[in-house]
N, C-alpha and C. Protein backbone atom coordinates (compact mmCIF):
# COMPACT_ATOMS: atom_id res chain seq x y z
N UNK A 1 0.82 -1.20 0.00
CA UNK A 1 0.00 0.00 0.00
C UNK A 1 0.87 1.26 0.00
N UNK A 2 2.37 1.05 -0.08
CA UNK A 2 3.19 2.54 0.18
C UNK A 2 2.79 2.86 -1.35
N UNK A 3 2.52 4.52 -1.22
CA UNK A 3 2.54 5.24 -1.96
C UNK A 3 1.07 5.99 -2.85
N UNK A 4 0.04 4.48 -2.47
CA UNK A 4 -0.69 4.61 -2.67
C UNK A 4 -2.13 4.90 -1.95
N UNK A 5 -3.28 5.81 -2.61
CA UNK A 5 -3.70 6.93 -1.87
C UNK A 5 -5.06 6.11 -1.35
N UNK A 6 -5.23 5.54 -0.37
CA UNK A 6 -6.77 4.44 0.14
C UNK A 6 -7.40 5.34 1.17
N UNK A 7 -8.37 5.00 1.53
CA UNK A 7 -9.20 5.43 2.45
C UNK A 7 -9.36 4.11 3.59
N UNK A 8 -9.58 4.29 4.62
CA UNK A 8 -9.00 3.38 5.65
C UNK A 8 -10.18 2.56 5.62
N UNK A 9 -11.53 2.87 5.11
CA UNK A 9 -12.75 1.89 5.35
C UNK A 9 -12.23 0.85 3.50
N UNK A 10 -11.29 0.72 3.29
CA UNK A 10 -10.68 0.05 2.22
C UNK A 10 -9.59 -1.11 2.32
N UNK A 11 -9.19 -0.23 3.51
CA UNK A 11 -7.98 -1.69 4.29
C UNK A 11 -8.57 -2.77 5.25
N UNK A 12 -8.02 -3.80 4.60
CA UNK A 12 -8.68 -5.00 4.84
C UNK A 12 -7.58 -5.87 6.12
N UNK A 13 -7.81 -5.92 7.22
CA UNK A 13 -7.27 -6.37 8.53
C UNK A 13 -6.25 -7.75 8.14
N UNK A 14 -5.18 -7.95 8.19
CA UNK A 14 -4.62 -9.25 8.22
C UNK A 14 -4.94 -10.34 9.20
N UNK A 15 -5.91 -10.97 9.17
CA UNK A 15 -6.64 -11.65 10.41
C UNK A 15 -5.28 -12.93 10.55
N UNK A 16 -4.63 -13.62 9.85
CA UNK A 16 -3.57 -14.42 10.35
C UNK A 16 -2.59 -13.68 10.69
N UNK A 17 -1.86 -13.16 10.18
CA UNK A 17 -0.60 -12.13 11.10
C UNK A 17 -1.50 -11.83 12.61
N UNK A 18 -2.82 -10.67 12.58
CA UNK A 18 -3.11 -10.46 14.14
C UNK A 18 -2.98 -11.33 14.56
N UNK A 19 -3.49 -13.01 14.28
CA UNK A 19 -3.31 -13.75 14.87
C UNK A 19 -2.00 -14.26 15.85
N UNK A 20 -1.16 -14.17 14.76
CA UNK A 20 0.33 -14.28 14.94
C UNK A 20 0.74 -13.74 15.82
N UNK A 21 0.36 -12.21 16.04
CA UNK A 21 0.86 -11.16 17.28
C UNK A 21 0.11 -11.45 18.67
N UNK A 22 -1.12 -11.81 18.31
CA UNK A 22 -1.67 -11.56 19.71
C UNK A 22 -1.23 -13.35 20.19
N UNK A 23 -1.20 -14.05 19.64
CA UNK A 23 -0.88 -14.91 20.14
C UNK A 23 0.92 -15.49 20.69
N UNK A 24 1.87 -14.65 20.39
CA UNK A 24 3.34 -14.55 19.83
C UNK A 24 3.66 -14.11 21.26
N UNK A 25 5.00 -14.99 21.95
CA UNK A 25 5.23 -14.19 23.22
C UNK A 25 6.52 -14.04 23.27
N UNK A 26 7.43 -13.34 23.81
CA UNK A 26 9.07 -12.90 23.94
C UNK A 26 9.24 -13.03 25.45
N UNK A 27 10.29 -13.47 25.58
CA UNK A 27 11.08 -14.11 26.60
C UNK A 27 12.17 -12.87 26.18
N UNK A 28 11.57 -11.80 27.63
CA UNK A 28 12.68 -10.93 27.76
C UNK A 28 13.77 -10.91 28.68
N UNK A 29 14.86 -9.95 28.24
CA UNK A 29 15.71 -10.25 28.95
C UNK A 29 16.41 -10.08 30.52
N UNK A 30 15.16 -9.98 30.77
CA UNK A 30 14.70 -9.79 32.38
C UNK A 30 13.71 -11.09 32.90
N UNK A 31 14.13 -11.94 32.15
CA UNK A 31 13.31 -13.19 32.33
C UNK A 31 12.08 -13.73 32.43
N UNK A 32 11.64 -12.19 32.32
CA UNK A 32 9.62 -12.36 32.05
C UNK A 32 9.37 -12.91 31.00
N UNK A 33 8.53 -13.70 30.75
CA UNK A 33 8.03 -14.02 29.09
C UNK A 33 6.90 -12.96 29.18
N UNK A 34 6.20 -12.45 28.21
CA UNK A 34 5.24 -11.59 27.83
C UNK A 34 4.47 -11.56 26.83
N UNK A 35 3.43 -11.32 26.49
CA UNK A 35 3.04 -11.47 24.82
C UNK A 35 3.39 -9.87 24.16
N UNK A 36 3.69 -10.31 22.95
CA UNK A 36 4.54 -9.87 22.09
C UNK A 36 4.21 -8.23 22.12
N UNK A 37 2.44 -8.32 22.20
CA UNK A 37 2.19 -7.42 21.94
C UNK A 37 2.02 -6.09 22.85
N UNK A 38 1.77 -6.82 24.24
CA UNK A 38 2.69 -6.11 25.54
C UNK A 38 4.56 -5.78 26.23
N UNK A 39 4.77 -5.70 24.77
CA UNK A 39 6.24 -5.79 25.01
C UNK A 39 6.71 -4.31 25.39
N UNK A 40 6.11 -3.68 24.88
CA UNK A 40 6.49 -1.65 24.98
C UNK A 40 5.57 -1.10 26.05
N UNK A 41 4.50 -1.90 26.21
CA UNK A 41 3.95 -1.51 27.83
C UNK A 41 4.84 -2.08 28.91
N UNK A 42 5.47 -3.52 28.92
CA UNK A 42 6.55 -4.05 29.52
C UNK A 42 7.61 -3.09 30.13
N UNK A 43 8.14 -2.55 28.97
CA UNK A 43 9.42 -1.91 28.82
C UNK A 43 9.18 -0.29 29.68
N UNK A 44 8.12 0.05 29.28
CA UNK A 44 7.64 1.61 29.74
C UNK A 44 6.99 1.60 30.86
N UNK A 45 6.55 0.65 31.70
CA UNK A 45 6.49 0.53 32.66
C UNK A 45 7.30 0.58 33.97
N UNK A 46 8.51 0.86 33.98
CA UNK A 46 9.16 0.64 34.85
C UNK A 46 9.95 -0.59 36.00
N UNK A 47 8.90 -1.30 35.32
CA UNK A 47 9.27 -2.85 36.06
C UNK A 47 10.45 -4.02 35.51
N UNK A 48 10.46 -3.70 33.96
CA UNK A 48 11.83 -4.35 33.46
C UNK A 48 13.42 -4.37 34.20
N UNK A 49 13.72 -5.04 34.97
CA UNK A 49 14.75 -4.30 35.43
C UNK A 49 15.95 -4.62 34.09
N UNK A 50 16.06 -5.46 33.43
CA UNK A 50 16.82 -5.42 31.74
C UNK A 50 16.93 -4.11 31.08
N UNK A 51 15.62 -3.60 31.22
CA UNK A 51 15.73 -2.42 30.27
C UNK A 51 15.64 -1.10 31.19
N UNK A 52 15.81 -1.43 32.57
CA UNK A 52 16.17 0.14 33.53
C UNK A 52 17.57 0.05 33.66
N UNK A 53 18.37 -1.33 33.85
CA UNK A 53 19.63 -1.30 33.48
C UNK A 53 20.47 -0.78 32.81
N UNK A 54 19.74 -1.41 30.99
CA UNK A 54 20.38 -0.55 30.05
C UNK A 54 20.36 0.93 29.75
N UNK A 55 18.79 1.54 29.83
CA UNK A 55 18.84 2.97 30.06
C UNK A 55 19.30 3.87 30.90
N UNK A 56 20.20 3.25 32.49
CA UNK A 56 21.14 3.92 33.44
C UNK A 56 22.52 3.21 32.40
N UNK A 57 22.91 2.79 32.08
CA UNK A 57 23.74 2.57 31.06
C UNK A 57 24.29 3.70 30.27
N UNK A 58 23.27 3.84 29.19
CA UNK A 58 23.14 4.90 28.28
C UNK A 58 22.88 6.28 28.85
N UNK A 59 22.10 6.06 29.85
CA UNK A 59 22.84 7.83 30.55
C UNK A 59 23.98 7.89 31.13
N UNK A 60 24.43 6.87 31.77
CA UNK A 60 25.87 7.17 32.25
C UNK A 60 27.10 7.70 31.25
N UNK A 61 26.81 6.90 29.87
CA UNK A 61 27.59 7.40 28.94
C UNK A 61 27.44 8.72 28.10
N UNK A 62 26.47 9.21 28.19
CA UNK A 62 25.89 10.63 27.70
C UNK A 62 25.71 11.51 28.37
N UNK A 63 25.87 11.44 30.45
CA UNK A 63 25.41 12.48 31.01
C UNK A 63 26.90 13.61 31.17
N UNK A 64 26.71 14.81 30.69
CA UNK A 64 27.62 15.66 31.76
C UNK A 64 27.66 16.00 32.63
N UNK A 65 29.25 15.50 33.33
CA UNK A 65 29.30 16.32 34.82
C UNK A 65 29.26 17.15 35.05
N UNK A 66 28.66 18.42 35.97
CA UNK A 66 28.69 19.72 35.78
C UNK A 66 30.28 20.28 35.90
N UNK A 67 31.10 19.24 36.15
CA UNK A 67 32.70 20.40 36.40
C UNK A 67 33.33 20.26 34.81
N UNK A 68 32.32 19.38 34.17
CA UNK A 68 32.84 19.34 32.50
C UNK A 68 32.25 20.44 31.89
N UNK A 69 31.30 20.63 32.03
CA UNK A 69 30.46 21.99 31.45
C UNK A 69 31.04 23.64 31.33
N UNK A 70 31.24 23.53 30.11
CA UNK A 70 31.75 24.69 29.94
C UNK A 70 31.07 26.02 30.22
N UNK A 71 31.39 26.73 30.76
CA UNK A 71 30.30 27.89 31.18
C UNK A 71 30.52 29.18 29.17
N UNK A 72 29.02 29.20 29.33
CA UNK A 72 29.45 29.57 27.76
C UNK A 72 28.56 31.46 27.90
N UNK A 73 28.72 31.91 27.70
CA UNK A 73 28.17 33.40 27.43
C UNK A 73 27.13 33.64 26.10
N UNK A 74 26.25 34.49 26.82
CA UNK A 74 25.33 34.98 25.92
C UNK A 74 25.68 36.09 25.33
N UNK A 75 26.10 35.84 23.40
CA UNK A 75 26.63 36.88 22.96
C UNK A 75 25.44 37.14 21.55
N UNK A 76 24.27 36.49 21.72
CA UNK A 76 23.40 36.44 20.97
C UNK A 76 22.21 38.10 21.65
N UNK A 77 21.33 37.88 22.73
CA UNK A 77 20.83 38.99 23.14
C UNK A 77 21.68 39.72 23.86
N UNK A 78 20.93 40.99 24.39
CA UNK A 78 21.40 41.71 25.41
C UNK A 78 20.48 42.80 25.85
N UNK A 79 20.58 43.33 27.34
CA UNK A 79 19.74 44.39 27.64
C UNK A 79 20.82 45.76 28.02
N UNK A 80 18.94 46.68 27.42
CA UNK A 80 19.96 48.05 27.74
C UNK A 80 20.55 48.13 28.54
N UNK A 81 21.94 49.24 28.88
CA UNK A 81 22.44 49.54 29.91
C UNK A 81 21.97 50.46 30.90
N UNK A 82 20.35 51.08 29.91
CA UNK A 82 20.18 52.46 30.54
C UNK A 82 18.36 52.38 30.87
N UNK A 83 17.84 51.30 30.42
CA UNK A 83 16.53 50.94 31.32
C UNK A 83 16.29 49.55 31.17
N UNK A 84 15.23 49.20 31.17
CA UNK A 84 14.97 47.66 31.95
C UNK A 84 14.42 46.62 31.23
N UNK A 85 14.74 47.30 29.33
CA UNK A 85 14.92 46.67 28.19
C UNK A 85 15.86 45.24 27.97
N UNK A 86 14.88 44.33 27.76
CA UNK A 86 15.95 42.90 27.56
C UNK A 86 15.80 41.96 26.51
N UNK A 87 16.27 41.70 26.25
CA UNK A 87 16.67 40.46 25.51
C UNK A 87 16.34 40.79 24.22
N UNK A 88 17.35 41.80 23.68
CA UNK A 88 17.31 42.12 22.00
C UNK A 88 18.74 41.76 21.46
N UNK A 89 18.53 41.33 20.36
CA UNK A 89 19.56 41.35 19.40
C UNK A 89 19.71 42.76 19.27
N UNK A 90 21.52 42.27 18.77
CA UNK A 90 22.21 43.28 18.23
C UNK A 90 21.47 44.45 17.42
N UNK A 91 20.52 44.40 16.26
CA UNK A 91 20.02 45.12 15.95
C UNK A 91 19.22 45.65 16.87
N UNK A 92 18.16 44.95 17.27
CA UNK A 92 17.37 46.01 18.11
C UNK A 92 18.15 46.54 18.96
N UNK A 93 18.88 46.30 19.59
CA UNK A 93 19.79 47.19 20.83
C UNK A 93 20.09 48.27 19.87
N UNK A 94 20.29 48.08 18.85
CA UNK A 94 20.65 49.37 17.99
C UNK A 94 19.83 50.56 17.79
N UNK A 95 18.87 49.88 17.51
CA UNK A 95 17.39 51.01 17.22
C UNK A 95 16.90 51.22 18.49
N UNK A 96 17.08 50.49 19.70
CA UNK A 96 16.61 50.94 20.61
C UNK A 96 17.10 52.34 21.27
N UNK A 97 18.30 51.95 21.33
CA UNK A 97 18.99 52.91 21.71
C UNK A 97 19.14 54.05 20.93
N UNK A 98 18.95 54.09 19.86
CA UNK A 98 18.84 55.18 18.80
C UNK A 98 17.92 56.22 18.93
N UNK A 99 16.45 55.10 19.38
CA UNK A 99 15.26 56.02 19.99
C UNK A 99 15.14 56.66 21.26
N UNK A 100 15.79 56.23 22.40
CA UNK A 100 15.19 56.24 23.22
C UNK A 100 16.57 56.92 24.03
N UNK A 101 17.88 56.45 23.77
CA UNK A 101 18.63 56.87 24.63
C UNK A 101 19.80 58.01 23.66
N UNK A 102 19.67 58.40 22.62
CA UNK A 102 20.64 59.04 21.70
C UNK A 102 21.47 59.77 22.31
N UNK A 103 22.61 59.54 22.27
CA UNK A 103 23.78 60.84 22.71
C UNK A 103 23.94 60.42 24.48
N UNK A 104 23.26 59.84 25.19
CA UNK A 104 24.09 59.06 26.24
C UNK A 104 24.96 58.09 26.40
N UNK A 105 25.54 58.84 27.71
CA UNK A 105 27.16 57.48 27.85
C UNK A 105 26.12 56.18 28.80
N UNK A 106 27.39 55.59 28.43
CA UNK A 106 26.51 53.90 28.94
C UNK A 106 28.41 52.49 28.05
N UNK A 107 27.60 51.70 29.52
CA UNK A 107 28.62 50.85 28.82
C UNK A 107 27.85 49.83 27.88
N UNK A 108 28.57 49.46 27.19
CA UNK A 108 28.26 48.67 25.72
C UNK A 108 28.01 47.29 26.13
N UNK A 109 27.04 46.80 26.45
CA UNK A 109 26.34 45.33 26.38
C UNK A 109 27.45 44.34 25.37
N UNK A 110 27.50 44.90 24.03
CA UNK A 110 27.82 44.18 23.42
C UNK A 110 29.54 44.06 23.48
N UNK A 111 30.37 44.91 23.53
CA UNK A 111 31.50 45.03 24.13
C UNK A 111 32.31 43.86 25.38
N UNK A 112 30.88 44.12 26.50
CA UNK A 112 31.45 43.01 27.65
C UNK A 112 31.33 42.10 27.59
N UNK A 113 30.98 41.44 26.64
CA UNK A 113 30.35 40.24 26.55
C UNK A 113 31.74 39.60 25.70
N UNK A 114 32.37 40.65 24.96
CA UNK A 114 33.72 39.70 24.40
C UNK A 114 34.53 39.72 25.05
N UNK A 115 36.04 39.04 24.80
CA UNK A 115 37.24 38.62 25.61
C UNK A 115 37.84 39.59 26.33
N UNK A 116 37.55 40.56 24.89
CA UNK A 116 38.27 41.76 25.18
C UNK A 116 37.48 43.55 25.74
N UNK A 117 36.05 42.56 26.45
CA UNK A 117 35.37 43.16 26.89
C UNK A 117 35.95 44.10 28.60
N UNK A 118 35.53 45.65 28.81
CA UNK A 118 36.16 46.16 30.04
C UNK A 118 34.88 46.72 30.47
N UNK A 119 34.42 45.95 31.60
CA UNK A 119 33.00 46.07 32.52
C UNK A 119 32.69 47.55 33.06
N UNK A 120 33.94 48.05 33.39
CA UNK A 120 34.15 49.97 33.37
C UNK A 120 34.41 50.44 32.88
N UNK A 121 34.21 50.20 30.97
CA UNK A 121 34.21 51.41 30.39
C UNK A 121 32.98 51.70 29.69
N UNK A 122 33.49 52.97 29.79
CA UNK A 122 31.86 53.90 29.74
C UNK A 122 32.14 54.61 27.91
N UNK A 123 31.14 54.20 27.20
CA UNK A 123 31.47 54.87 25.76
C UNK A 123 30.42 56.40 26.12
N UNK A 124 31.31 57.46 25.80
CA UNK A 124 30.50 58.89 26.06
C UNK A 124 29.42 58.73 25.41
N UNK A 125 29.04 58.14 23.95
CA UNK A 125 27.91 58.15 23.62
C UNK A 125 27.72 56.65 22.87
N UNK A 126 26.72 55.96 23.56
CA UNK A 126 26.71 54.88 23.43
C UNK A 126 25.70 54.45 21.85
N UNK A 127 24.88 55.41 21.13
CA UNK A 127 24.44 54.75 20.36
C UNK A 127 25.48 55.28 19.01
N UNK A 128 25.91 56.18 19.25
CA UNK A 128 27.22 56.59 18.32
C UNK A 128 28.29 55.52 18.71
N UNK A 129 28.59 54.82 19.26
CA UNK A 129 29.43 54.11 19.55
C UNK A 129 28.89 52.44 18.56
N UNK A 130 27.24 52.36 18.65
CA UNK A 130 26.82 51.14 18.44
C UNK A 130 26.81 51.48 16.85
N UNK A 131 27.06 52.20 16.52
CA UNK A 131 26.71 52.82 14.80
C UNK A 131 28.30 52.67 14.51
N UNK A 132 28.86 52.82 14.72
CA UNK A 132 30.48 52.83 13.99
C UNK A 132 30.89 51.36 14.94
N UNK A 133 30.41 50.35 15.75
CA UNK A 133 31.54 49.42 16.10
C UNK A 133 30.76 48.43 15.86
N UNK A 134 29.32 48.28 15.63
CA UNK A 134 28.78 47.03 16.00
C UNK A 134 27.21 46.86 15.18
N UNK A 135 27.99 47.17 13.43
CA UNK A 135 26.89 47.27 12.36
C UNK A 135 26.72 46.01 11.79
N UNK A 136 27.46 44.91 12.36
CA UNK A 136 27.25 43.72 12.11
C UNK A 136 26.94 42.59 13.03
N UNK A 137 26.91 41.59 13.08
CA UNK A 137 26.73 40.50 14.00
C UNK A 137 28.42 40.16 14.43
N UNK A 138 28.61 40.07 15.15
CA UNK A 138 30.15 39.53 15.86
C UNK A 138 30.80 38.06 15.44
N UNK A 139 29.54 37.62 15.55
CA UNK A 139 30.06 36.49 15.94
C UNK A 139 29.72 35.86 14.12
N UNK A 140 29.96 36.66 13.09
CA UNK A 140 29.89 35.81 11.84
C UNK A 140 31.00 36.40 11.28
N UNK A 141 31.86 37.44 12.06
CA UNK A 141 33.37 37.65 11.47
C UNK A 141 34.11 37.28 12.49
N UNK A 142 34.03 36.62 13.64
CA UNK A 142 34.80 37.22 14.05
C UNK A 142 34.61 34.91 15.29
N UNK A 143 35.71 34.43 15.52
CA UNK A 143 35.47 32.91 16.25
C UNK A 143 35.77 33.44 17.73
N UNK A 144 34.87 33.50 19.01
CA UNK A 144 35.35 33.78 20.29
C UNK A 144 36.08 32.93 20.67
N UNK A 145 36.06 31.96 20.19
CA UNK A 145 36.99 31.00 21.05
C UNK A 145 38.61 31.15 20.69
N UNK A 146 39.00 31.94 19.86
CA UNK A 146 39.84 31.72 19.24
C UNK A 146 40.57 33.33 19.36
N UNK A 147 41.86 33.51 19.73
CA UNK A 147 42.82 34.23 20.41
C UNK A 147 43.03 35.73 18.98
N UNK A 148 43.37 36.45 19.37
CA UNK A 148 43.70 37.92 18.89
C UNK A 148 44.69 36.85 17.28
N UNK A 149 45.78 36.58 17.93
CA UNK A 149 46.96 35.82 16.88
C UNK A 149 46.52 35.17 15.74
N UNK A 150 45.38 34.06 16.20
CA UNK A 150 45.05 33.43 15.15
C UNK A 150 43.61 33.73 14.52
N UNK A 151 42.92 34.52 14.67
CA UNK A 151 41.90 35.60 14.00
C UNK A 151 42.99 36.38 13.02
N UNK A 152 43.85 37.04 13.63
CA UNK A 152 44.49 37.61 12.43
C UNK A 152 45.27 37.08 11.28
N UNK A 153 45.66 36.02 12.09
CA UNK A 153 46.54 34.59 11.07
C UNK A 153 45.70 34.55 10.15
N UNK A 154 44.11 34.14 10.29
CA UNK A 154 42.79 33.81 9.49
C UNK A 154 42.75 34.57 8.35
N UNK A 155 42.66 35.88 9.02
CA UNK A 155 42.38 37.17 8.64
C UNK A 155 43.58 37.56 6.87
N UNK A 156 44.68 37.38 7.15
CA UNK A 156 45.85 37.41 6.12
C UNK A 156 45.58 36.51 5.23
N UNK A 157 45.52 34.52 5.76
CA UNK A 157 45.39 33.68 4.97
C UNK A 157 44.03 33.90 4.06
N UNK A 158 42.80 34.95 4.45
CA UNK A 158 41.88 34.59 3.39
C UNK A 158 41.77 35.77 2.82
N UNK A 159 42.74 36.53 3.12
CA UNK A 159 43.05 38.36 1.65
C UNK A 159 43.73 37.57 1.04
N UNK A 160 44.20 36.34 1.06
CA UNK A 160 45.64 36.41 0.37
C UNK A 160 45.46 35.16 -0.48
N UNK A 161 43.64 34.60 -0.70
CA UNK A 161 43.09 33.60 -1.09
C UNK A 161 43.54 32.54 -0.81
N UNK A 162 44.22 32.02 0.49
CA UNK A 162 44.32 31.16 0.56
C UNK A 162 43.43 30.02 1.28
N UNK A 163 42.19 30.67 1.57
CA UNK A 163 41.36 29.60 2.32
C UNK A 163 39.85 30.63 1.54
C-alpha cells in the first residue's frame, strides 16, 4: 500500500498475522516471558529491570558532569544599559537605543560580553558608539573562542586567497 492513496474503510485487517501477534510471546531479557504485543507496555512501565539497566547505562555514557560543562556566554541577546529593556539582538539594541537613549554614555552590552570586553568602560555616547563598532553580528566575522593571533593569522590567509 506505500505510496498509494486508500481510504482506511478500504484496508482489509490481516486476520492471520493479528493472529500471529496476539498470540506470539518474547522471553525478555529480564526473564519475564510476555506477549509480544505487551512488550512496549513491559518496557515503559518501569518494572523491566533489563531495560532500567540498560537505560542507566546509556545515561551514564551521555550524562555531563557539571565540572565538564563549559560555562558559555550569551553573545546572541542583550539588555539596555540604561533601562529595563531585555533580551534584544544586536540590531534592536541598535534602534533601541537610537530612539530612546541618543547621545548618552553607557557601557556597551555588546562590548562586555567579548574577551576583550572592560566592565568599566563607559562609551560617552553609546548609540554613536553602536553605529560605527557594531553594524554587524560579531560572531559571523569574528570565532570567540579563538585568540587575537590566530583571528588575524585567518584574517591574512583569506586576503591572500588562501582559504
Amino acid at each position: 500500500m506505500c505510496r498509494i492513496e486508500y481510504k482506511e474503510d478500504q484496508v482489509v485487517p490481516d486476520k492471520d498475522l493479528l493472529s500471529a501477534i496476539s498470540s506470539a510471546v518474547y522471553k525478555c531479557q529480564c526473564s519475564k516471558t510476555i506477549p509480544l504485543a505487551d512488550y512496549n507496555t513491559h518496557l515503559e512501565s518501569g518494572q523491566c529491570t533489563a531495560h532500567k539497566a540498560a537505560l542507566q547505562q546509556a545515561i551514564k555514557k551521555v550524562a555531563v558532569k557539571p565540572e565538564e560543562v563549559k560555562k558559555t556566554v550569551n553573545r546572541s541577546t542583550f539588555a539596555c544599559p540604561m533601562c529595563s529593556e531585555k533580551n534584544m539582538e544586536r540590531k534592536g539594541l541598535l534602534e533601541h537605543v537610537r530612539k530612546k537613549h541618543k547621545g548618552k554614555p553607557a557601557v556597551c552590552p555588546i562590548c562586555v560580553v567579548q574577551a576583550y570586553g572592560d566592565p568599566n568602560y563607559v562609551s560617552q555616547n553609546l548609540s554613536s558608539h553602536l553605529d560605527l563598532r557594531h553594524k554587524f553580528d560579531l560572531d559571523t566575522v569574528a570565532q570567540n573562542d579563538e585568540g587575537d593571533d590566530e583571528q588575524l593569522n585567518e584574517a591574512i590567509m583569506r586576503s591572500l586567497g588562501f582559504k
